[in-house]
Protein backbone atom coordinates (compact mmCIF):
# COMPACT_ATOMS: atom_id res chain seq x y z
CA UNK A 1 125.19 -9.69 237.50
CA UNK A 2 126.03 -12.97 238.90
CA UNK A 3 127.10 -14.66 235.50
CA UNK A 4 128.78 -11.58 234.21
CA UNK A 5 130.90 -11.29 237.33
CA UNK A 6 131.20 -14.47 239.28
CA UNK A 7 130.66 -12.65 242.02
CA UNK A 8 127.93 -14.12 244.40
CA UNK A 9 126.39 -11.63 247.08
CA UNK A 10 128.12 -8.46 245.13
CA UNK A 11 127.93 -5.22 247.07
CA UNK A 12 125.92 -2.83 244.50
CA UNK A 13 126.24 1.37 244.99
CA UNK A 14 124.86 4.40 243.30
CA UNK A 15 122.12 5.73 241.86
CA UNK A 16 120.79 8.02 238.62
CA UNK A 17 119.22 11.00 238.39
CA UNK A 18 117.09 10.97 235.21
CA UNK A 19 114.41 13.44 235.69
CA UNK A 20 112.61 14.37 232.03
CA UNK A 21 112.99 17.71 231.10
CA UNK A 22 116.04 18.45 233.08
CA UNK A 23 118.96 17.87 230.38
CA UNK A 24 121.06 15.04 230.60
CA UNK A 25 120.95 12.02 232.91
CA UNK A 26 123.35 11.35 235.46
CA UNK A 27 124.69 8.93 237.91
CA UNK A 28 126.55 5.23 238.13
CA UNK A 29 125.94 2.20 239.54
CA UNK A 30 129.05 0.50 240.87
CA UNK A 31 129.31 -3.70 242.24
CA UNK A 32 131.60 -4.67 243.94
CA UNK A 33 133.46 -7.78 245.52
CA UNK A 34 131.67 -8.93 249.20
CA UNK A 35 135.38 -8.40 250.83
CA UNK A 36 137.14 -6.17 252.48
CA UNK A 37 138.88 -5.00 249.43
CA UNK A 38 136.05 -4.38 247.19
CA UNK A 39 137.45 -4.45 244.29
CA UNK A 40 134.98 -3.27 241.32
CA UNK A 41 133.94 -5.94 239.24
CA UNK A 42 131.25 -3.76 237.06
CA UNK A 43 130.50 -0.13 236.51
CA UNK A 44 127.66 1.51 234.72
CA UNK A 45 127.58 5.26 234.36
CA UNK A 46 125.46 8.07 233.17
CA UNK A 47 127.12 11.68 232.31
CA UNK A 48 126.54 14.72 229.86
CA UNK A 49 129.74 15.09 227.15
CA UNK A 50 128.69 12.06 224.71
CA UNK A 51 130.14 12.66 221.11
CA UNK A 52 129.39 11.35 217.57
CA UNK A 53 132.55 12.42 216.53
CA UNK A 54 134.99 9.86 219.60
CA UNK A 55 132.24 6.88 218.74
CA UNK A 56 133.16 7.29 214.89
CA UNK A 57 136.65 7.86 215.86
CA UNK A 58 137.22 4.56 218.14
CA UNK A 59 134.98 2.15 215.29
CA UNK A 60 137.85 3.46 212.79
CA UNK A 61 140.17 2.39 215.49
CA UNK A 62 138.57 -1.35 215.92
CA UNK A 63 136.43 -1.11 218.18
CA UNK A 64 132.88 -2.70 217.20
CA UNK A 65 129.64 -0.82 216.37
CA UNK A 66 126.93 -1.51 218.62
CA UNK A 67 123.66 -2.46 217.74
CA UNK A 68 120.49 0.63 217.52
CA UNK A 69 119.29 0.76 221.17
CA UNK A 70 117.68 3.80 221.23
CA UNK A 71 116.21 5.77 218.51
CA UNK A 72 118.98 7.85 217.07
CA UNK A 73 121.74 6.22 219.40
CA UNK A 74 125.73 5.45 218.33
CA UNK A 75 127.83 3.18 220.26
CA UNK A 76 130.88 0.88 220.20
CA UNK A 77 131.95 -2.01 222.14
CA UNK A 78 134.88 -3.65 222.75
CA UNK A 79 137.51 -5.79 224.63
CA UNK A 80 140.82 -5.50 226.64
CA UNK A 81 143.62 -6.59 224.19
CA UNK A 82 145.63 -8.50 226.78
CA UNK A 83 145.44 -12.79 226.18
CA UNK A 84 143.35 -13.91 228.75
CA UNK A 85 141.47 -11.09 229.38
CA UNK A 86 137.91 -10.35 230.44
CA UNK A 87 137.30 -6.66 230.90
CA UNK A 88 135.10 -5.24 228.14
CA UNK A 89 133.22 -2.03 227.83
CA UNK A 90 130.59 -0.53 226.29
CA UNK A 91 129.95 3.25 225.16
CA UNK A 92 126.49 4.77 223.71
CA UNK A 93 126.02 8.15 222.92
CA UNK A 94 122.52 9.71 222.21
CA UNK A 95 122.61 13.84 222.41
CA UNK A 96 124.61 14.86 225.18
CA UNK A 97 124.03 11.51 226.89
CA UNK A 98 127.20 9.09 227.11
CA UNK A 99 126.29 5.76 228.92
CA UNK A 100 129.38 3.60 229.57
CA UNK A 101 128.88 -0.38 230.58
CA UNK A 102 132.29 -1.90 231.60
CA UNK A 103 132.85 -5.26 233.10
CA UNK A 104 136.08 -4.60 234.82
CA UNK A 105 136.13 -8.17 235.77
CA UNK A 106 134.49 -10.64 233.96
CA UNK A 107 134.05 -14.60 234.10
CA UNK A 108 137.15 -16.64 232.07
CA UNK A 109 135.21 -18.70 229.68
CA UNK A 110 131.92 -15.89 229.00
CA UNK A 111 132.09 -13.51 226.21
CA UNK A 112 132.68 -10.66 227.85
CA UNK A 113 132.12 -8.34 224.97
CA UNK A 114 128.32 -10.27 224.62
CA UNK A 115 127.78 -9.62 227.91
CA UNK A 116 128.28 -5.86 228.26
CA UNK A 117 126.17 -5.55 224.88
CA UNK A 118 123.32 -7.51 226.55
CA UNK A 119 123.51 -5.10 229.69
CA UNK A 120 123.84 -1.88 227.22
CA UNK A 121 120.17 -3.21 225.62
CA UNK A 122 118.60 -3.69 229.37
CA UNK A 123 119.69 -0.60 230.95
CA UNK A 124 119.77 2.22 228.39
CA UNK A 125 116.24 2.53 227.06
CA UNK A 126 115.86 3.30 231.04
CA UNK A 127 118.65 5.77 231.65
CA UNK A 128 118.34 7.52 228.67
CA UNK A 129 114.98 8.49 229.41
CA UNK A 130 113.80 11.09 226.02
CA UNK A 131 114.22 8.10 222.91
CA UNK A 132 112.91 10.36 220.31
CA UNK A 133 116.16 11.59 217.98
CA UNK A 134 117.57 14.78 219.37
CA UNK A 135 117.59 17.60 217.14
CA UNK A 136 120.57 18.18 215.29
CA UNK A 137 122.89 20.82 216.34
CA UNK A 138 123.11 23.98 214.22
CA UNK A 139 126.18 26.45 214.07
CA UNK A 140 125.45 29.86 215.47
């Protein structure tokens, strides 16, 4: 977290619930400056609502495809337009899952893009418990 955020002694919050067999995972882990402000720096976050359909959708917009990180998995990644800027997000969607990585505040100088790809491959083969392809959905 350190090198992703510049951010020594961050103040980390949250916690998942990801109990098998239950549906979809949920939660978010949220770090945060050491001062009084505590601004967020980094947010990771678990929900049910992931779509095919928005990843395919923001790829045709720009954004970048992510790598395969879990076994029938879709994602994108990408960066804050501005010059200068390093916030930089990451979105997978597995099922119902939809795990978001975004470095609201990144280090000037790190890819920031790299970075939130490199979290994306540590945390979600642990959030998103069930890796065997979900079923495909069939019209009633």
């Amino acid at each position: 977290m350190r090198l992703m955020t510049g951010v020594q002694d961050p103040i980390v919050r949250g916690r998942f619930n990801t109990s098998a067999g239950e549906g979809s995972g949920s939660g978010g882990c949220f770090v945060y400056q050491p001062d009084g402000n505590k601004p967020k720096v980094l947010d990771v976050t678990l929900s049910a609502g992931g779509s095919e359909k928005d990843v395919e959708s923001q790829i045709g917009q720009g954004a970048r495809r992510l790598p395969e990180i879990v076994p029938g998995g879709v994602g994108y990644y990408g960066q804050d337009g501005s010059a200068g800027s390093t916030q930089a997000a990451a979105v997978l969607v597995r099922g119902d899952d939809l795990l978001i990585v975004e470095l609201v505040q990144g280090v000037k100088g790190r890819d920031s893009m790299a970075d939130v790809v490199a979290l994306m491959k540590l945390v979600a083969p642990k959030l998103i418990l069930d890796v065997r392809p979900s079923p495909k959905k069939t019209k009633s």
